[in-house]
PDB file of N, CA and C in Angstrom:
ATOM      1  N   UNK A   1      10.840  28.640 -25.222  1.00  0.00           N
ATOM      2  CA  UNK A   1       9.452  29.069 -25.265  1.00  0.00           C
ATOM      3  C   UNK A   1       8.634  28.156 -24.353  1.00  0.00           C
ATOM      4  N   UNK A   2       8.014  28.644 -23.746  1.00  0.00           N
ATOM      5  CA  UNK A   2       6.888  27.884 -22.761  1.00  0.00           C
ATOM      6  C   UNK A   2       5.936  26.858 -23.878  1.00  0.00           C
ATOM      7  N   UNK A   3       5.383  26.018 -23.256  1.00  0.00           N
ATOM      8  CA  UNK A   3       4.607  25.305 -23.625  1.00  0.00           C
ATOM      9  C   UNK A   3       3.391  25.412 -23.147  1.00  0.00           C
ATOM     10  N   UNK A   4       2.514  24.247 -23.664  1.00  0.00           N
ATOM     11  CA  UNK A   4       0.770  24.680 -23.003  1.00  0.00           C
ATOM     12  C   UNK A   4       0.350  23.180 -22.963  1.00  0.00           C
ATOM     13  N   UNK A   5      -0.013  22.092 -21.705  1.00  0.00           N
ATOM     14  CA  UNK A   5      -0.751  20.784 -22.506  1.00  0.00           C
ATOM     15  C   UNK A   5      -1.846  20.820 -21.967  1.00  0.00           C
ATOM     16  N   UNK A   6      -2.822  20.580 -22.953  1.00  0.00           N
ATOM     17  CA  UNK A   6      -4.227  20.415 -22.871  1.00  0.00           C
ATOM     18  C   UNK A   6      -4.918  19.082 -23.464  1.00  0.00           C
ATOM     19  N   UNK A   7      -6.183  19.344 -23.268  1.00  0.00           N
ATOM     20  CA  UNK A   7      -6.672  18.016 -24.513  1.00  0.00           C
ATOM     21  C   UNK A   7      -8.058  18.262 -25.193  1.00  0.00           C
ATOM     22  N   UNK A   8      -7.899  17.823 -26.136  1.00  0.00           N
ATOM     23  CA  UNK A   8      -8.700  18.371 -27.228  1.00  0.00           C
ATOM     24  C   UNK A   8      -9.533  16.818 -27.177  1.00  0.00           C
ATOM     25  N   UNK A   9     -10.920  16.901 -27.440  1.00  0.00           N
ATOM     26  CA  UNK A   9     -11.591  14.914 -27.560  1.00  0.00           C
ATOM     27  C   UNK A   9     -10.870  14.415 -26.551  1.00  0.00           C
ATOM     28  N   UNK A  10     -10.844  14.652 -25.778  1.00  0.00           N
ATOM     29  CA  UNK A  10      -9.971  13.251 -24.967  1.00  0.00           C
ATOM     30  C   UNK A  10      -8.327  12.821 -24.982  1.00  0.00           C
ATOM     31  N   UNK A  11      -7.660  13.877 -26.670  1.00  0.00           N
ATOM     32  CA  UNK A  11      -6.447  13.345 -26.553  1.00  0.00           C
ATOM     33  C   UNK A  11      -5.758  14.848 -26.590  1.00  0.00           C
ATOM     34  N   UNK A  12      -4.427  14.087 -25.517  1.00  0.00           N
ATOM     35  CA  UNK A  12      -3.666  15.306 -25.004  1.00  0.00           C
ATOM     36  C   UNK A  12      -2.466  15.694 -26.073  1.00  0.00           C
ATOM     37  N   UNK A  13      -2.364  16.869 -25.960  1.00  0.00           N
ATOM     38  CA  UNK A  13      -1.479  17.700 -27.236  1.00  0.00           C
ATOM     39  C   UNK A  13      -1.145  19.120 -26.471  1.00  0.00           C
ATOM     40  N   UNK A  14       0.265  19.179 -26.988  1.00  0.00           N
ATOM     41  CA  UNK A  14       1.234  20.285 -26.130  1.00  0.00           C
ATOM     42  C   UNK A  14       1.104  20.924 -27.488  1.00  0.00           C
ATOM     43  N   UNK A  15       1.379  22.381 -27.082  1.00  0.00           N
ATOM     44  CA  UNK A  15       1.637  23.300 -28.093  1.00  0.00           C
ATOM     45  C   UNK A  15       2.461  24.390 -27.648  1.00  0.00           C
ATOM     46  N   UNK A  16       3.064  25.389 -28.424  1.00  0.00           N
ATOM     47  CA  UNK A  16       3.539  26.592 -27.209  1.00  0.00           C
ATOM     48  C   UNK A  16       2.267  27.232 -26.821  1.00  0.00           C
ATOM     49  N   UNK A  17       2.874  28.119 -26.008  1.00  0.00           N
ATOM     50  CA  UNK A  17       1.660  29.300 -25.273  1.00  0.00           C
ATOM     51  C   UNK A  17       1.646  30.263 -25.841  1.00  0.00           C
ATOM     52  N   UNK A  18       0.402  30.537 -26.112  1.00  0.00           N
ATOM     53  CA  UNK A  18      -0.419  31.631 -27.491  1.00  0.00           C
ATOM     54  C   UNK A  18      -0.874  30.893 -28.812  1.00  0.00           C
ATOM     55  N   UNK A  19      -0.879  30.306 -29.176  1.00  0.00           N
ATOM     56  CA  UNK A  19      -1.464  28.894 -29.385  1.00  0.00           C
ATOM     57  C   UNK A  19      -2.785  29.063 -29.440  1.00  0.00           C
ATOM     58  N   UNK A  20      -3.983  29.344 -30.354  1.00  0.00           N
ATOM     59  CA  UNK A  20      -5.328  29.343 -30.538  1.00  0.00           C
ATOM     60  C   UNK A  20      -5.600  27.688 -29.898  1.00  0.00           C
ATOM     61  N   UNK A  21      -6.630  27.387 -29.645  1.00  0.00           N
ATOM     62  CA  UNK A  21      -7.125  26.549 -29.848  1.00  0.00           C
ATOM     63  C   UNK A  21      -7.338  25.549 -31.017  1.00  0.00           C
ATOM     64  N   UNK A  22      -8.346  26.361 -31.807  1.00  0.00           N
ATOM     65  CA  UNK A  22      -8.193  25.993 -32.930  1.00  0.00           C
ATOM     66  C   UNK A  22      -6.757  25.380 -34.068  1.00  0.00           C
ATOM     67  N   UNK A  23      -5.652  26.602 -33.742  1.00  0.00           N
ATOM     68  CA  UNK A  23      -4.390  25.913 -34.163  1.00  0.00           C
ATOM     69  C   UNK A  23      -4.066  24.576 -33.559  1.00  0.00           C
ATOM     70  N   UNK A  24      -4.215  24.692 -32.424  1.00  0.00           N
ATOM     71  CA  UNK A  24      -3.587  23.235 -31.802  1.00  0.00           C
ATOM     72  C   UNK A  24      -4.253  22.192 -32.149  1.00  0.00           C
ATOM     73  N   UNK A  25      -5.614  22.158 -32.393  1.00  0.00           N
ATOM     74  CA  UNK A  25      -6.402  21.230 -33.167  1.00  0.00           C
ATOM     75  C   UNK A  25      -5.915  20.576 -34.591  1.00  0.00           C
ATOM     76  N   UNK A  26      -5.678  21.589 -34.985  1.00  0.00           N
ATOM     77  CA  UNK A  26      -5.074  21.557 -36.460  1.00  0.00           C
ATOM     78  C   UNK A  26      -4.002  21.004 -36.299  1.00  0.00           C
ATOM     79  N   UNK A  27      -3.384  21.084 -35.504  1.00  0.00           N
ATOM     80  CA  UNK A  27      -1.780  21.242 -35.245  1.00  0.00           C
ATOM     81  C   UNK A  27      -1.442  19.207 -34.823  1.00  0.00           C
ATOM     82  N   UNK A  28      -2.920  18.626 -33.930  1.00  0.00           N
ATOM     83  CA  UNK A  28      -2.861  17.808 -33.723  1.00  0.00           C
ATOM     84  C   UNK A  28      -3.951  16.774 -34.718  1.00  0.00           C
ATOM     85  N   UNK A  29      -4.291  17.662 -36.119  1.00  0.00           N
ATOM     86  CA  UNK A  29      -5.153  16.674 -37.078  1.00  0.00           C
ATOM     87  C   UNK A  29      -6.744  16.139 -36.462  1.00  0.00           C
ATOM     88  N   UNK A  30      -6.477  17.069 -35.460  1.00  0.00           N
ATOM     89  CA  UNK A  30      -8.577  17.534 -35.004  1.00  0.00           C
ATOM     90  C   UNK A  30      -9.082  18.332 -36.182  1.00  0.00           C
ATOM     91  N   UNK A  31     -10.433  17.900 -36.197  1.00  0.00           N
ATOM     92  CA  UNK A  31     -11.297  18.879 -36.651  1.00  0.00           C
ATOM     93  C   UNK A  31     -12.316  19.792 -36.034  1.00  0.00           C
ATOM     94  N   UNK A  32     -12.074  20.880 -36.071  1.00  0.00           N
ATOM     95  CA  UNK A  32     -13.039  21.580 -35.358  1.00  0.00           C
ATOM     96  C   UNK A  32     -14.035  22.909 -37.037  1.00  0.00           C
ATOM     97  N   UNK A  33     -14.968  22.693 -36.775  1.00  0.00           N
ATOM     98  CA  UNK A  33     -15.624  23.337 -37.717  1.00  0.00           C
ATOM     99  C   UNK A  33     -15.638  25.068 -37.787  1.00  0.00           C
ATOM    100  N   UNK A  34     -15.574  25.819 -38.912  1.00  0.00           N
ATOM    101  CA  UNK A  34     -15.361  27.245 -38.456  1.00  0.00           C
ATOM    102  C   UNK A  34     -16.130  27.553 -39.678  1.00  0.00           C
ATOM    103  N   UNK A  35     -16.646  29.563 -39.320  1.00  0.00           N
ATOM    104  CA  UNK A  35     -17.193  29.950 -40.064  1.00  0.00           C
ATOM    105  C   UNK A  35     -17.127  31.186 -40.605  1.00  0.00           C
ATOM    106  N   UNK A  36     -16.051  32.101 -39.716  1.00  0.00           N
ATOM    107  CA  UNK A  36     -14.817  32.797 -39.945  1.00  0.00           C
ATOM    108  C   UNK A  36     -14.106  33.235 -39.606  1.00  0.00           C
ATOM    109  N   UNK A  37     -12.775  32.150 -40.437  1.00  0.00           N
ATOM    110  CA  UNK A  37     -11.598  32.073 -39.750  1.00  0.00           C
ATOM    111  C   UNK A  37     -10.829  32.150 -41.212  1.00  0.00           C
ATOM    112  N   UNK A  38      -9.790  33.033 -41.039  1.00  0.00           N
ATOM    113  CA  UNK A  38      -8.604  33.105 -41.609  1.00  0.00           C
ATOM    114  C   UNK A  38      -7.416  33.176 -41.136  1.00  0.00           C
ATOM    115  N   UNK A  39      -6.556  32.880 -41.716  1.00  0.00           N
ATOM    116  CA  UNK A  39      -5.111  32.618 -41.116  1.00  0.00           C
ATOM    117  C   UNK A  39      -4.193  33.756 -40.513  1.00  0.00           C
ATOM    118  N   UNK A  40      -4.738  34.606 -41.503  1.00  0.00           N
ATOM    119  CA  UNK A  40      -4.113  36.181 -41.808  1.00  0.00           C
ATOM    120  C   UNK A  40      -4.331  37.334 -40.747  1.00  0.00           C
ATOM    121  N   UNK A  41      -5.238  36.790 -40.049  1.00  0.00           N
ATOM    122  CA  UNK A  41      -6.086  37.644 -39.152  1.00  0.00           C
ATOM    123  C   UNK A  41      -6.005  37.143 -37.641  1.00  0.00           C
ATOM    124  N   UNK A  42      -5.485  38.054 -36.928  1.00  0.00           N
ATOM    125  CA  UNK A  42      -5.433  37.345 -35.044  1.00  0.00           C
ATOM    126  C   UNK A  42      -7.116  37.284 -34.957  1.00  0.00           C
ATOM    127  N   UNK A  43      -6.588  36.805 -33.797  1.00  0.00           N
ATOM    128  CA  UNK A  43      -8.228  35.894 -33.190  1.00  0.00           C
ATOM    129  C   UNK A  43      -9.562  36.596 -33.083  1.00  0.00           C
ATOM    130  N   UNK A  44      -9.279  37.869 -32.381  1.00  0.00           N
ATOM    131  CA  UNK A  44      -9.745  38.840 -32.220  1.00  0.00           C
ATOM    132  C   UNK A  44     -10.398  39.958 -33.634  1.00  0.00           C
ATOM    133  N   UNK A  45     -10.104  39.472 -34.354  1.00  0.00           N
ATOM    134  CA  UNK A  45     -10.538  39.774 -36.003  1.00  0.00           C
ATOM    135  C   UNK A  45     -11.003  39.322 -36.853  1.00  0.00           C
ATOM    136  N   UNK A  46     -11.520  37.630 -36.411  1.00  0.00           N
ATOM    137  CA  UNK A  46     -11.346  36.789 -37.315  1.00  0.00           C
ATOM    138  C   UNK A  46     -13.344  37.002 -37.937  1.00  0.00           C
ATOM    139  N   UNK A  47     -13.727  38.257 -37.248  1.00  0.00           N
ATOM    140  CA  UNK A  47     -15.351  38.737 -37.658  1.00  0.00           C
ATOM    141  C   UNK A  47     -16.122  37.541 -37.194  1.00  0.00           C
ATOM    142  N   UNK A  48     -17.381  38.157 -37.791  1.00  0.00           N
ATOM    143  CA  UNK A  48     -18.399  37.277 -36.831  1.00  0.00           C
ATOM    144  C   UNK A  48     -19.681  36.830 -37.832  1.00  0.00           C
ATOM    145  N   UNK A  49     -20.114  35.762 -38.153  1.00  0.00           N
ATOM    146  CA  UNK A  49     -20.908  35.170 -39.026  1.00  0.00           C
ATOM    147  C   UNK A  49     -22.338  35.825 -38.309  1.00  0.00           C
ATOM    148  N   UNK A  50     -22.986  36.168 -39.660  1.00  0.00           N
ATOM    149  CA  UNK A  50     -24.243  36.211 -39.738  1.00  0.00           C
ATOM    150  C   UNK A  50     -25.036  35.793 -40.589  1.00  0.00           C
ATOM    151  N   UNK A  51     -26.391  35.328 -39.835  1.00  0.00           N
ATOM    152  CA  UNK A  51     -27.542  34.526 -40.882  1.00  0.00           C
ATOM    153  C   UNK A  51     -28.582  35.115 -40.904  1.00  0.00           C
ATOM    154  N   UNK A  52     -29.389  35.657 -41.904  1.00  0.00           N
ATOM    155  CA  UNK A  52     -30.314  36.195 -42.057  1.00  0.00           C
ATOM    156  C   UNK A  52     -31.429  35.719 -42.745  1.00  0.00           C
ATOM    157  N   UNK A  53     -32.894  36.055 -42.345  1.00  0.00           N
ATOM    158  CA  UNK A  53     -33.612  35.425 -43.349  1.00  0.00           C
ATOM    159  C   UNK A  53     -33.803  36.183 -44.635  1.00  0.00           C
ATOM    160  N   UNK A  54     -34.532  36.116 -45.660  1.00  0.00           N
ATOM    161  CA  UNK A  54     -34.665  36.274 -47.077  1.00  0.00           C
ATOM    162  C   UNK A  54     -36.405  35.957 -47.446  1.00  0.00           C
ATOM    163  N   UNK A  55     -36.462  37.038 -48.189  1.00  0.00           N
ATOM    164  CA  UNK A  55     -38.196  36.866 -48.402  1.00  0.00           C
ATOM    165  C   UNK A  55     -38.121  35.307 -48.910  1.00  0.00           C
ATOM    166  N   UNK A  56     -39.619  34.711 -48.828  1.00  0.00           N
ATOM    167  CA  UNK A  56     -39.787  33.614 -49.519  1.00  0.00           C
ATOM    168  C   UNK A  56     -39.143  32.491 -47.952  1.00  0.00           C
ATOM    169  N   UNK A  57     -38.660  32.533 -47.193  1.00  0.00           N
ATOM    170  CA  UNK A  57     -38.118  31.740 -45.983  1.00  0.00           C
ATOM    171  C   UNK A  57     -36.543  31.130 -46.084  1.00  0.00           C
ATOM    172  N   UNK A  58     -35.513  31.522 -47.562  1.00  0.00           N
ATOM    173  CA  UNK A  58     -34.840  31.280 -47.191  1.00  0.00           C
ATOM    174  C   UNK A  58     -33.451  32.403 -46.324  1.00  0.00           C
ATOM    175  N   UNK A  59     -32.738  31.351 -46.399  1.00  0.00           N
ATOM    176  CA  UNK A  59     -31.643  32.105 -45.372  1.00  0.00           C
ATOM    177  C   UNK A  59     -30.010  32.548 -46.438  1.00  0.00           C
ATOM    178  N   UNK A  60     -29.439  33.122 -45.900  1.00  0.00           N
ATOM    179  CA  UNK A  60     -28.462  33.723 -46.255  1.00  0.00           C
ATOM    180  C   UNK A  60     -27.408  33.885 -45.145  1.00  0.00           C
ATOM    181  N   UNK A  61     -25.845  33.792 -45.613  1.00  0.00           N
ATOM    182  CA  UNK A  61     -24.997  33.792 -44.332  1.00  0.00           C
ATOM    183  C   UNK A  61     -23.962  34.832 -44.980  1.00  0.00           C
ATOM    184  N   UNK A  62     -23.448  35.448 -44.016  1.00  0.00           N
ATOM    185  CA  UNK A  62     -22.322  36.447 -44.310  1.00  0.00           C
ATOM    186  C   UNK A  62     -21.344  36.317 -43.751  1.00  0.00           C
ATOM    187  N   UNK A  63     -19.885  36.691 -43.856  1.00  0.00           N
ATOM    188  CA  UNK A  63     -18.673  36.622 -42.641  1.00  0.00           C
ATOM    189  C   UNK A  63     -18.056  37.662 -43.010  1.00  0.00           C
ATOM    190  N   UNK A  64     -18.331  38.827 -41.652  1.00  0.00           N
ATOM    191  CA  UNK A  64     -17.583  40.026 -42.020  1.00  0.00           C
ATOM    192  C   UNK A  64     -16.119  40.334 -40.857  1.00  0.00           C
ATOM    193  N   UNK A  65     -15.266  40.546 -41.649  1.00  0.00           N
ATOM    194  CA  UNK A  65     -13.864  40.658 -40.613  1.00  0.00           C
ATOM    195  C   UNK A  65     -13.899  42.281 -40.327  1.00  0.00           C
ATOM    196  N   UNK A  66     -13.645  42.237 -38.929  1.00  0.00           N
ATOM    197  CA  UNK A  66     -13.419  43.824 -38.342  1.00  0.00           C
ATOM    198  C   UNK A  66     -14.136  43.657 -37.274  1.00  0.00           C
TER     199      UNK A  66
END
């Protein structure tokens, strides 16, 4: 299988190719923050966060997959 090296912060980490980003982060004990992401779901699915406001000024967040 091919490989991929990149660097994530400054430090370099191989992974194979197809390889999210995010996995390789993980993969190398980075943290990268997410808001929806599941495992179960390719990249391309992983939906898209929304924030809305709410009478009174507060906010509300949603994460819908599809």
């Amino acid at each position: 299988m091919d490989t991929v090296n990149l660097s994530i912060d400054g430090q370099p980490v191989e992974v194979p190719a197809g390889t999210t980003i995010l996995e390789a982060a993980r993969g190398a004990d980075l943290y990268i923050p997410t808001l929806c992401y599941h495992p179960d779901l390719p990249p391309a699915k992983n939906g898209a966060a929304r924030i809305g406001d709410l009478p009174g000024g507060s906010k509300t967040g949603k994460c819908h997959a599809g």
